[in-house]
N, C-alpha and C. Protein backbone atom coordinates (compact mmCIF):
# COMPACT_ATOMS: atom_id res chain seq x y z
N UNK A 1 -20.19 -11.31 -1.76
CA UNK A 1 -19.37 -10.14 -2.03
C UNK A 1 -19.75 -9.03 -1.05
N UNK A 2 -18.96 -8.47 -0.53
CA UNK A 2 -18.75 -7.32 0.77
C UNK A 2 -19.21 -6.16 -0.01
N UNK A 3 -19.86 -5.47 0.21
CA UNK A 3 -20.60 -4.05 -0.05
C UNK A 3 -19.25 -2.61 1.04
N UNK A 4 -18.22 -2.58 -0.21
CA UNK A 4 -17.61 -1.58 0.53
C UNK A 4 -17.48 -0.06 0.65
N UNK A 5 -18.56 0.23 -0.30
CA UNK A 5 -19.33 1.71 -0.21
C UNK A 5 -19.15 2.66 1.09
N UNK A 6 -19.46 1.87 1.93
CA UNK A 6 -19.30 2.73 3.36
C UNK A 6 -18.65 2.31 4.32
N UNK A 7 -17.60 2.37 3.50
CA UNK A 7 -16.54 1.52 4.46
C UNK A 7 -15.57 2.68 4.46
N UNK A 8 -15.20 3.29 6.36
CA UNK A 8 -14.43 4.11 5.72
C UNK A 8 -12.73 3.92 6.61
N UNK A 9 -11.88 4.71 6.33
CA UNK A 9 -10.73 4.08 6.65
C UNK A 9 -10.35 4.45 8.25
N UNK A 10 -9.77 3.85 8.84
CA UNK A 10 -9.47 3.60 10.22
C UNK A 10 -8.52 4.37 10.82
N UNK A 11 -8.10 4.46 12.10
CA UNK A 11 -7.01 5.54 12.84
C UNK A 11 -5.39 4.19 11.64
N UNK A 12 -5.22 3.64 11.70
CA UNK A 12 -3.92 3.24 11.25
C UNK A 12 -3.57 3.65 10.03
N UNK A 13 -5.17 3.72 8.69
CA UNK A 13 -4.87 4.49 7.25
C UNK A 13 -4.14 6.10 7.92
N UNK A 14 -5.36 6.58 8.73
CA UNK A 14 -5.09 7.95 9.09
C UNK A 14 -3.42 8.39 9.81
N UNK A 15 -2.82 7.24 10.16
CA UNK A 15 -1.56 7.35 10.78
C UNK A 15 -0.75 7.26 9.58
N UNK A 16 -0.56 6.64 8.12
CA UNK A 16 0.21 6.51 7.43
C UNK A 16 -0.34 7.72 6.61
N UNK A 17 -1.31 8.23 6.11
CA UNK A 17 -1.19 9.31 5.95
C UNK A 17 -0.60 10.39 6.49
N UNK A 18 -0.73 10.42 8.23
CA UNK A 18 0.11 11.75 8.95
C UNK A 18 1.68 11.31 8.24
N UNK A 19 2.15 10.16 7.89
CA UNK A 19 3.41 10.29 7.70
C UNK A 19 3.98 11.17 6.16
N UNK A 20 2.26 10.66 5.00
CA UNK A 20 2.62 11.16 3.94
C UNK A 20 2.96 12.64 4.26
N UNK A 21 1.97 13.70 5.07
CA UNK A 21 1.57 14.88 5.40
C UNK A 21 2.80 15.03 5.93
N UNK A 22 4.16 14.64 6.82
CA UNK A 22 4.96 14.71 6.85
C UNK A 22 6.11 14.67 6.08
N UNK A 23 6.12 14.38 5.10
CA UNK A 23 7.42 14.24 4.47
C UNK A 23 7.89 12.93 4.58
N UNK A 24 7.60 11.87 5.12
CA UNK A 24 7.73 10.41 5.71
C UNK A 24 8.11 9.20 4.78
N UNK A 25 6.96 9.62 3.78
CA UNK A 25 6.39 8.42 3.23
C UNK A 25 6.61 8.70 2.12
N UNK A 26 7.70 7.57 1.44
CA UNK A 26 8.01 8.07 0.18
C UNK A 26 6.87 6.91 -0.79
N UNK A 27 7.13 6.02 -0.30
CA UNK A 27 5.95 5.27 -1.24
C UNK A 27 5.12 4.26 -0.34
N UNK A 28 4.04 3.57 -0.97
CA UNK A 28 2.93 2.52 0.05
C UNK A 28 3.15 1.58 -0.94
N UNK A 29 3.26 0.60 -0.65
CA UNK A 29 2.69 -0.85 -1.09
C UNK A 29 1.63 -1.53 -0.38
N UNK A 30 0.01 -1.37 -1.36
CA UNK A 30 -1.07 -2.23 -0.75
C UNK A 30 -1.32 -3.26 -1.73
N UNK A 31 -1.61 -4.65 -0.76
CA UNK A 31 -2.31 -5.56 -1.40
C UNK A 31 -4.06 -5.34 -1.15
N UNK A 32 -4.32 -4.47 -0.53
CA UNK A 32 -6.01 -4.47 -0.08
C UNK A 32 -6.58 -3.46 -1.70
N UNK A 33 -7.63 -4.07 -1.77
CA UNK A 33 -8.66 -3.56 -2.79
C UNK A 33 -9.74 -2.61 -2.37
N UNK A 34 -9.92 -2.14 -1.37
CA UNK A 34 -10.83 -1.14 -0.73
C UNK A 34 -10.90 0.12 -1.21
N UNK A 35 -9.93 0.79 -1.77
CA UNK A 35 -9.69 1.68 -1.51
C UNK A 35 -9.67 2.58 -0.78
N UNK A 36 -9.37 2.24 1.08
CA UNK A 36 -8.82 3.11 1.67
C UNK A 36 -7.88 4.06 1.95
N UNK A 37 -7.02 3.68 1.10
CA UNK A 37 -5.58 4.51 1.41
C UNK A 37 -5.95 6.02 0.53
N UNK A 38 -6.33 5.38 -0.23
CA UNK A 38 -7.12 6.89 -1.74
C UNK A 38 -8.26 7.85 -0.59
N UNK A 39 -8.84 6.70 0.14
CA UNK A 39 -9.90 7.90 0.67
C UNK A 39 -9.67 7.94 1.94
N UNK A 40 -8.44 7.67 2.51
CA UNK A 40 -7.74 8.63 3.66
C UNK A 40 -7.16 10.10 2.70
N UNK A 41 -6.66 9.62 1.92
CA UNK A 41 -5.83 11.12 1.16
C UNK A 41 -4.55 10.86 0.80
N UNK A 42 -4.38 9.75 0.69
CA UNK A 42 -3.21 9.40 0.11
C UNK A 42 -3.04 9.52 -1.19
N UNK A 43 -1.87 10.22 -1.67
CA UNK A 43 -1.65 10.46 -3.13
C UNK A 43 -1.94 8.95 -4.12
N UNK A 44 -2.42 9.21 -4.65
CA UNK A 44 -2.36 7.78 -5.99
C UNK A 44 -0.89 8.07 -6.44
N UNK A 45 -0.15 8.83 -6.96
CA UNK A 45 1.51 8.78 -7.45
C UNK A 45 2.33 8.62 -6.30
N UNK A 46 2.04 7.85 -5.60
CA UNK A 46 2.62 7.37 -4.20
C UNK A 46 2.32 6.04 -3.86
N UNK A 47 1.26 5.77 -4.37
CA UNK A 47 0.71 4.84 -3.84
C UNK A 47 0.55 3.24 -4.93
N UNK A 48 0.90 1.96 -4.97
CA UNK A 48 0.71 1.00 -5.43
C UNK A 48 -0.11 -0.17 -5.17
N UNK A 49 -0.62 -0.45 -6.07
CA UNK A 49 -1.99 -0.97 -5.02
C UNK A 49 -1.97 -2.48 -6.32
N UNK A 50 -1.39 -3.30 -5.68
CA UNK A 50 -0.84 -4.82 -6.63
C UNK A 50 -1.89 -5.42 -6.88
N UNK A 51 -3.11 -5.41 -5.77
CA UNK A 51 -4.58 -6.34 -6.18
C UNK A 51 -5.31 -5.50 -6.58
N UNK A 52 -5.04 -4.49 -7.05
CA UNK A 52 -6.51 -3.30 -7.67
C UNK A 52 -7.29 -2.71 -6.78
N UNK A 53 -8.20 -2.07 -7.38
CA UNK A 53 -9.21 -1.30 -6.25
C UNK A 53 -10.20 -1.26 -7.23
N UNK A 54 -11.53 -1.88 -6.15
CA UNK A 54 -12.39 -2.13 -6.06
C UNK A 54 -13.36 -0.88 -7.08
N UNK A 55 -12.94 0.16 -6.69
CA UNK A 55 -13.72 1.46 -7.29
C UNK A 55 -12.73 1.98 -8.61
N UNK A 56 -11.83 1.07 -9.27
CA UNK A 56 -11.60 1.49 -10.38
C UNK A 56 -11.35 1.05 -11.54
N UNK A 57 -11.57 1.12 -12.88
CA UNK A 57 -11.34 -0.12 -13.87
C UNK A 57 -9.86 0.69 -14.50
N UNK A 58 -9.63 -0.16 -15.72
CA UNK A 58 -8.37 -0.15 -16.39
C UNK A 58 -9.18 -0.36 -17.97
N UNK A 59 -8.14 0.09 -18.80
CA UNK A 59 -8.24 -0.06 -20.22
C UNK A 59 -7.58 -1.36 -20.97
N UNK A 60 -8.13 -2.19 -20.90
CA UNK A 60 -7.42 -3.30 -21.42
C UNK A 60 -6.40 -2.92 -23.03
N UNK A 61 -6.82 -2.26 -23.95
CA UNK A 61 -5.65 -1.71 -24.63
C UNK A 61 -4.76 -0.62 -23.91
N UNK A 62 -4.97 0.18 -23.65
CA UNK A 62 -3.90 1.48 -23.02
C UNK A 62 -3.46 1.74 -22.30
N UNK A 63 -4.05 0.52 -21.16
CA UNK A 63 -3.67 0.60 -19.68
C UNK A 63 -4.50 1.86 -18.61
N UNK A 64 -5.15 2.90 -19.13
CA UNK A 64 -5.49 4.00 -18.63
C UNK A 64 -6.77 3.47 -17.42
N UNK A 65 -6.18 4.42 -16.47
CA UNK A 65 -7.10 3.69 -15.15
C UNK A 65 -7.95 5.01 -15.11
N UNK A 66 -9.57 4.87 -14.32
CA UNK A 66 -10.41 5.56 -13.70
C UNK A 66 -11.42 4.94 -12.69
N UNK A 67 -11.89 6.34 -12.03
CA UNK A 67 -12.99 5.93 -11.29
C UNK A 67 -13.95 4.54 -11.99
N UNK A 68 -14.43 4.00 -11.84
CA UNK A 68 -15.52 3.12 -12.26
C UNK A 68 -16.91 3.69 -12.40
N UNK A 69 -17.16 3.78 -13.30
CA UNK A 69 -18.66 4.77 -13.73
C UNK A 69 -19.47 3.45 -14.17
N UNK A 70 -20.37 3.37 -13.40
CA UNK A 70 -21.79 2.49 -13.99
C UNK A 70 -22.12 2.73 -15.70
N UNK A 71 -22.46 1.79 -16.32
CA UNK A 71 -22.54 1.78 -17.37
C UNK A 71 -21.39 1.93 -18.56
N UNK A 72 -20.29 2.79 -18.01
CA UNK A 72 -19.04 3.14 -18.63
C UNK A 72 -18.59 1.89 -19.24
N UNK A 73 -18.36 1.56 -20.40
CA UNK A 73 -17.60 0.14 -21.25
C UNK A 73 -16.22 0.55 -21.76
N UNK A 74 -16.21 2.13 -22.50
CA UNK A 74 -15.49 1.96 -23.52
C UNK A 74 -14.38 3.16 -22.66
N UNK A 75 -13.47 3.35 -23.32
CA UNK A 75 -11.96 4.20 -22.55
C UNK A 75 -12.28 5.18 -23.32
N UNK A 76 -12.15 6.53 -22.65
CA UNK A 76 -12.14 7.49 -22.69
C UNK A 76 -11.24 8.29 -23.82
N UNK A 77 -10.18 7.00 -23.88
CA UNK A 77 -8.92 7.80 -24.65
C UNK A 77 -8.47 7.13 -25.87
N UNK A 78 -9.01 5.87 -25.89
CA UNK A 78 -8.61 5.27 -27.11
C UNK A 78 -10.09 4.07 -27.25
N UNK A 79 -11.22 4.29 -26.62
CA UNK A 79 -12.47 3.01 -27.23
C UNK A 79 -11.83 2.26 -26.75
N UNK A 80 -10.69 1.26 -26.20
CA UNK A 80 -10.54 0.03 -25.37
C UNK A 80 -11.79 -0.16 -24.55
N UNK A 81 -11.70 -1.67 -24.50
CA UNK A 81 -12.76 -1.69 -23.27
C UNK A 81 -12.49 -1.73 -22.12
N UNK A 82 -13.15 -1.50 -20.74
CA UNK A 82 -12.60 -1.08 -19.64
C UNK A 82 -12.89 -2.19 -18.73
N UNK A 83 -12.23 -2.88 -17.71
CA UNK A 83 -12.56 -3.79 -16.75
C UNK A 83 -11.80 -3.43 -15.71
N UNK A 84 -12.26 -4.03 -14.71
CA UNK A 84 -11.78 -4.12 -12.97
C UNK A 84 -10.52 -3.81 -12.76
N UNK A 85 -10.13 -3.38 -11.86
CA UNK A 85 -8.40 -3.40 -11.84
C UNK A 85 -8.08 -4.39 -10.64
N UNK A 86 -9.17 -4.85 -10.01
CA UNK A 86 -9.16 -5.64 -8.95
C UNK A 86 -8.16 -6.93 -9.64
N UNK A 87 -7.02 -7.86 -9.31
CA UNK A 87 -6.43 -8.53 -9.43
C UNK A 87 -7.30 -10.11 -9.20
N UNK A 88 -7.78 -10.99 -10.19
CA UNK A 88 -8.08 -11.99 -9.84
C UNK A 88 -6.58 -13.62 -9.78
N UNK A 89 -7.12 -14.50 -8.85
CA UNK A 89 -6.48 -15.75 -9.03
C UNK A 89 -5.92 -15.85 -10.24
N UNK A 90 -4.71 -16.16 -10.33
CA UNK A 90 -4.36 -16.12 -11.84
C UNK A 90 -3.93 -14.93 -13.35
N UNK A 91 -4.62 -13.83 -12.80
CA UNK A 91 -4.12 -12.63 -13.53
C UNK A 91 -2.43 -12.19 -13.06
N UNK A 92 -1.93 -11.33 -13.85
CA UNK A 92 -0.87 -10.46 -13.42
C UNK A 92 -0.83 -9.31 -13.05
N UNK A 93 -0.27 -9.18 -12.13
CA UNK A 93 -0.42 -8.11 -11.06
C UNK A 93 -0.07 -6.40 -11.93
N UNK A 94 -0.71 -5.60 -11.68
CA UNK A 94 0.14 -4.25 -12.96
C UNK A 94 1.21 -4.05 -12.95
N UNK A 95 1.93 -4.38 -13.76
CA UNK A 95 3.31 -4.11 -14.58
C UNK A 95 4.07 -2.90 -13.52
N UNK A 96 3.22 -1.60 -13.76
CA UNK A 96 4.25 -0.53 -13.28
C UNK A 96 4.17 -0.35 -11.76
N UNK A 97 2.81 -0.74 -10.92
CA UNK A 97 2.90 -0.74 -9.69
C UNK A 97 3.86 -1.71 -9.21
N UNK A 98 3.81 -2.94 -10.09
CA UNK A 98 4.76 -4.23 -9.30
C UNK A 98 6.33 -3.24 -9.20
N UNK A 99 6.62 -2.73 -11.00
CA UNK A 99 7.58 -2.13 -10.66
C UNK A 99 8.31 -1.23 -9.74
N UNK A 100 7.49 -0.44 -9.56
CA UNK A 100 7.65 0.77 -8.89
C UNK A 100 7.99 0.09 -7.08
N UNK A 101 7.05 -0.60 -7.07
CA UNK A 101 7.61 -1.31 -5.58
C UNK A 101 8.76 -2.20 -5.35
N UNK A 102 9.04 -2.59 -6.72
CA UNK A 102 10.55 -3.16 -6.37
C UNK A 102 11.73 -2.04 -6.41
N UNK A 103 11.33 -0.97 -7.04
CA UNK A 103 12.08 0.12 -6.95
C UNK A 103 12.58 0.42 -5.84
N UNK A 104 11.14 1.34 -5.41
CA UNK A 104 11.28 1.94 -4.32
C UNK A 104 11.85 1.00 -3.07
N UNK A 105 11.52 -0.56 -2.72
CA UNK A 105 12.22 -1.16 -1.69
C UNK A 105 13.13 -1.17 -1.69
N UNK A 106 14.06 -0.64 -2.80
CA UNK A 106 15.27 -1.16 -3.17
C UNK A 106 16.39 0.15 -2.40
N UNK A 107 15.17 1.36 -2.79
CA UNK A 107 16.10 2.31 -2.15
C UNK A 107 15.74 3.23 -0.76
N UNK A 108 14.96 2.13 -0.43
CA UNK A 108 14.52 2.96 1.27
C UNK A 108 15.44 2.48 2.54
N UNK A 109 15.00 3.41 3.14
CA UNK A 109 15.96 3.02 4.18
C UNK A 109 15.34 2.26 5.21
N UNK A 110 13.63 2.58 5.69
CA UNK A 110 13.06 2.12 6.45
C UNK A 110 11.82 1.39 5.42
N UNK A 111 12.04 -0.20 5.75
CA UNK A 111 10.33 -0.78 5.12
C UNK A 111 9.32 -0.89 6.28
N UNK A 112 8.48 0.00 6.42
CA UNK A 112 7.04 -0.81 7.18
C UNK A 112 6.37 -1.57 7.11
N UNK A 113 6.01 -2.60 7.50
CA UNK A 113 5.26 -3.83 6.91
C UNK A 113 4.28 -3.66 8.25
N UNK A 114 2.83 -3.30 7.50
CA UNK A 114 1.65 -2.97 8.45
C UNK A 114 0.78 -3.64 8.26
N UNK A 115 -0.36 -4.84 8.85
CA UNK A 115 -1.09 -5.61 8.73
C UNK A 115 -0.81 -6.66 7.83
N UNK A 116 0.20 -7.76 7.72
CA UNK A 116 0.49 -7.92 6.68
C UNK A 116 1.36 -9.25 7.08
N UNK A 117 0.92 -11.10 6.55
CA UNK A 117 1.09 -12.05 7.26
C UNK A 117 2.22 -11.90 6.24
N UNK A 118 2.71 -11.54 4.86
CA UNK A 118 3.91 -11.88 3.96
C UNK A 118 3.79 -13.31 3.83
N UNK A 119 2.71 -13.51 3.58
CA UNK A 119 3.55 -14.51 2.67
C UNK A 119 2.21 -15.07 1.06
N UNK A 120 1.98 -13.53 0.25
CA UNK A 120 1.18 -13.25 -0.62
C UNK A 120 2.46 -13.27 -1.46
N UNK A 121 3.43 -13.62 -2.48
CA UNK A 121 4.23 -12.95 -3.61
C UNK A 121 3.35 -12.70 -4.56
N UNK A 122 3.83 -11.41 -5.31
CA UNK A 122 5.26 -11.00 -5.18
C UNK A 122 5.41 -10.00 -4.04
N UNK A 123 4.34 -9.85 -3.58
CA UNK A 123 4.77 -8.72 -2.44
C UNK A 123 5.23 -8.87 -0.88
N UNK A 124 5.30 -10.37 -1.09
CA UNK A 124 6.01 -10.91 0.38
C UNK A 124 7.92 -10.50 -0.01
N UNK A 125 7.75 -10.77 -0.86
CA UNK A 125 9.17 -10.18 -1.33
C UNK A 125 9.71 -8.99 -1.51
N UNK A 126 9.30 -7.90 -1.01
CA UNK A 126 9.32 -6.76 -0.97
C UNK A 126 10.20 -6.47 0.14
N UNK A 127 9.96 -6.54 1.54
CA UNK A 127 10.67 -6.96 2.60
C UNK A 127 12.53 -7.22 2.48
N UNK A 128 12.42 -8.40 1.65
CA UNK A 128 13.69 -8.91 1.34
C UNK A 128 14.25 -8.36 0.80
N UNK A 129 13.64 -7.81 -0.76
CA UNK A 129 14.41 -6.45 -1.20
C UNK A 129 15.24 -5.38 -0.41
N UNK A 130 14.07 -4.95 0.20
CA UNK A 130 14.64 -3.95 1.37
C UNK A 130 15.92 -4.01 2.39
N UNK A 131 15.74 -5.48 3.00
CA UNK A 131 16.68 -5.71 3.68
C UNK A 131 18.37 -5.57 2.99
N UNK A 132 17.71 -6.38 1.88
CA UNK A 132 19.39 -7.05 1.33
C UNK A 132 20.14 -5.29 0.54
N UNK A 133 19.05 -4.45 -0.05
CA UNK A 133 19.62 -3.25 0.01
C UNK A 133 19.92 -2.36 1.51
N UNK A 134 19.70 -2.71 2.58
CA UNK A 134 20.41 -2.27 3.65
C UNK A 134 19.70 -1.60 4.69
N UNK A 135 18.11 -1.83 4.46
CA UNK A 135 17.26 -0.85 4.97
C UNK A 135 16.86 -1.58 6.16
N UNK A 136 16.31 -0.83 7.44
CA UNK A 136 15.93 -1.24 8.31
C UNK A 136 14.46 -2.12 8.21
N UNK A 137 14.01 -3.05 8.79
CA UNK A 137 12.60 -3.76 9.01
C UNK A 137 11.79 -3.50 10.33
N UNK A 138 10.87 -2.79 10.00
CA UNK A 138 9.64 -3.09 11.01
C UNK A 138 8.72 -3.27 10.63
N UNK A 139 7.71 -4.45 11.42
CA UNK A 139 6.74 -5.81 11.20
C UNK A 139 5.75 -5.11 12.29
N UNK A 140 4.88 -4.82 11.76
CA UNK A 140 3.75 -4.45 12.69
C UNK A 140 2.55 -5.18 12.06
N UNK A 141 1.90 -6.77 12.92
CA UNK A 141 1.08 -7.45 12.61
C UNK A 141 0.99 -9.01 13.81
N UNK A 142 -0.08 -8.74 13.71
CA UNK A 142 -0.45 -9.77 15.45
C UNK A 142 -0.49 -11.03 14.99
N UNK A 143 -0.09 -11.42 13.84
CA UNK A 143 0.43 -13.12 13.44
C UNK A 143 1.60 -12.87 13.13
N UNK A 144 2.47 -14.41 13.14
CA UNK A 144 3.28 -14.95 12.93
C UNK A 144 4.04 -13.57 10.87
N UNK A 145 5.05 -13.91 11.05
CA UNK A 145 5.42 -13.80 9.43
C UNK A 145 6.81 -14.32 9.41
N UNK A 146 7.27 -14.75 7.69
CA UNK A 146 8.17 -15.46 7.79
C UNK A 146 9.20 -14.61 7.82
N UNK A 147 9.13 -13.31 7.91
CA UNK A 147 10.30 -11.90 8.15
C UNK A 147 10.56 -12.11 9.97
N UNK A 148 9.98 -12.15 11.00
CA UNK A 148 9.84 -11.56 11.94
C UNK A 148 11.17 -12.09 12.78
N UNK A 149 12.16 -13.48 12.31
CA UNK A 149 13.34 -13.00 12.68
C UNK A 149 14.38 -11.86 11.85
N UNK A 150 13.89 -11.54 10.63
CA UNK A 150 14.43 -10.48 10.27
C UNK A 150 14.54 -8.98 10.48
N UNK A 151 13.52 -8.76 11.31
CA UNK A 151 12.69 -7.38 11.66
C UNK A 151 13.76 -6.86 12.56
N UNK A 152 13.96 -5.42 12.18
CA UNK A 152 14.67 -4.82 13.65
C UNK A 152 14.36 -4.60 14.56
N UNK A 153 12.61 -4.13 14.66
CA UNK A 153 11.38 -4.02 15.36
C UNK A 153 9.72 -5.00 14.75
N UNK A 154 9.69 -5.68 15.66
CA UNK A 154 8.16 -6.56 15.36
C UNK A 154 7.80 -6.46 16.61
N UNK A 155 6.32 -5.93 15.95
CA UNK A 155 5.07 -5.36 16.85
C UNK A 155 3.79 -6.60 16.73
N UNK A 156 3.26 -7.02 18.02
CA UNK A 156 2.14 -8.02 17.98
C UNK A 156 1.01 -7.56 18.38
N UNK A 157 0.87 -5.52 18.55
CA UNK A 157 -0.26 -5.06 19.14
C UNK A 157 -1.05 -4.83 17.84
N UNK A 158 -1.96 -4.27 17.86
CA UNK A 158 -2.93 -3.80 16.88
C UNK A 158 -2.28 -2.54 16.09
N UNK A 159 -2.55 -2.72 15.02
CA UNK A 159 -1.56 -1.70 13.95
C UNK A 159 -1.47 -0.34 15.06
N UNK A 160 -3.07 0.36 14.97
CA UNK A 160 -3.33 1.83 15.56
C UNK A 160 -2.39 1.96 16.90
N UNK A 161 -2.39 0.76 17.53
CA UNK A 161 -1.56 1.10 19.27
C UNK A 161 -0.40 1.35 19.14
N UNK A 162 0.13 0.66 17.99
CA UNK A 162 1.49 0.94 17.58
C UNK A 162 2.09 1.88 16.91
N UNK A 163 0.85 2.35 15.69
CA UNK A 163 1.29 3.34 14.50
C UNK A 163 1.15 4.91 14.92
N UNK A 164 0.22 4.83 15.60
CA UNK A 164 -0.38 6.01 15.81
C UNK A 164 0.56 6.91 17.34
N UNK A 165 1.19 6.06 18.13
CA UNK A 165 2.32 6.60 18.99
C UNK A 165 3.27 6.72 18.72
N UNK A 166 3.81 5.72 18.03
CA UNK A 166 4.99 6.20 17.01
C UNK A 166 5.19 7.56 16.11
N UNK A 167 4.01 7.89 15.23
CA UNK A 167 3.93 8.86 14.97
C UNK A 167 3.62 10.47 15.55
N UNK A 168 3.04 9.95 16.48
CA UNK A 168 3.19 11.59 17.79
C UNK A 168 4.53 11.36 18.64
N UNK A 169 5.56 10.54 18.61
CA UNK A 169 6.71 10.30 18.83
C UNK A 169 7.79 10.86 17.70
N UNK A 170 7.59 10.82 16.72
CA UNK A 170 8.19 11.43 15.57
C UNK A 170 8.26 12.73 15.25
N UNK A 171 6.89 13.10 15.64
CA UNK A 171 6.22 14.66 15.18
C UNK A 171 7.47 15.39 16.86
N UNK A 172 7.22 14.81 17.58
CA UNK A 172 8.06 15.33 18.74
C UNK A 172 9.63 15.70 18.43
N UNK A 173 10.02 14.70 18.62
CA UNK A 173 11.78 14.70 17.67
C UNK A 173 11.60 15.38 16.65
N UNK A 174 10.95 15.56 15.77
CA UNK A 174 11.88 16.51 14.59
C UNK A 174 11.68 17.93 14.68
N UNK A 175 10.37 17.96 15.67
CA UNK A 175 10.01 19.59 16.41
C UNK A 175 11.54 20.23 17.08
N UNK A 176 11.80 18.84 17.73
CA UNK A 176 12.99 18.97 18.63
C UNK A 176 14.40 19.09 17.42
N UNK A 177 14.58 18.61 16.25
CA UNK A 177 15.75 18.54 16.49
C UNK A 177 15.45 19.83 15.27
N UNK A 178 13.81 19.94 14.65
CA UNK A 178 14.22 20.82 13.05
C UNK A 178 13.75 22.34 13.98
């Protein structure tokens, strides 16, 4: 087991954040358990995170999520007992994050798909959502995926070479047009 304490997040978290900080980013879909996206600064009511995170448990009666406190057993709000939110082999993924991401694909216009081979369901299916509601695809990831004749744009450089110019490309244009 990986010790991810000091693990901290990279120029590509820090690029999808500049988008939240923009106005950009209406929602994230992560399958990673790190919790990087939380400790770039990404809103949690933005953010869906289908395999859990590592640094937080859940209330097996109430559903109520928190930090993970050593020793902590019992829920804060109703005595449930509290376990991992990390997603194992075989569990079901959380109810309202799964939801919320079929939502939101449903009504975006642009899906980003960033580090990400697709082909994990249910969230390889996310993509498809998107498309078939009308939204544009871009695939930014240096393997193969089974989207990438679907993509309007697929990128095979390293997330940051890609994410991070794009976004000082963006910040330019809307200087320019707002």
């Amino acid at each position: 087991m990986q010790d991810w304490t000091g693990v901290k997040p990279n120029s590509g978290h820090y690029a999808i954040l500049e988008l939240q900080k923009m106005g950009r980013l209406a929602f994230l879909i992560s399958q990673n358990v790190d919790n990087l996206h939380l400790k770039s600064g990404i809103r949690p009511e933005i953010l869906a995170e289908l395999h859990g995170n590592l640094t937080k448990v859940r209330c097996v009666s109430c559903e109520f999520k928190m930090d993970r406190v050593e020793g902590e057993e019992k829920c804060p709000l109703c005595g449930g007992r509290l376990v991992s939110t990390v997603v194992n082999f075989g569990d079901s993924l959380p109810a309202k994050d799964l939801q919320e991401s079929y939502k939101h694909s449903q009504k975006c216009d642009l899906f980003i798909v960033v580090g990400s081979s697709l082909v994990v369901y249910p969230a390889a299916d996310m993509p498809a959502v998107a498309l078939e509601a009308g939204a544009r695809l871009v695939i930014i990831n240096q393997g193969k995926t089974p989207f990438d004749e679907n993509a309007h744009l697929r990128f095979t450089e390293k997330i940051g070479d890609v994410l991070l110019p794009a976004i000082e490309r963006l910040k330019k244009l809307l200087q320019f047009t707002g």
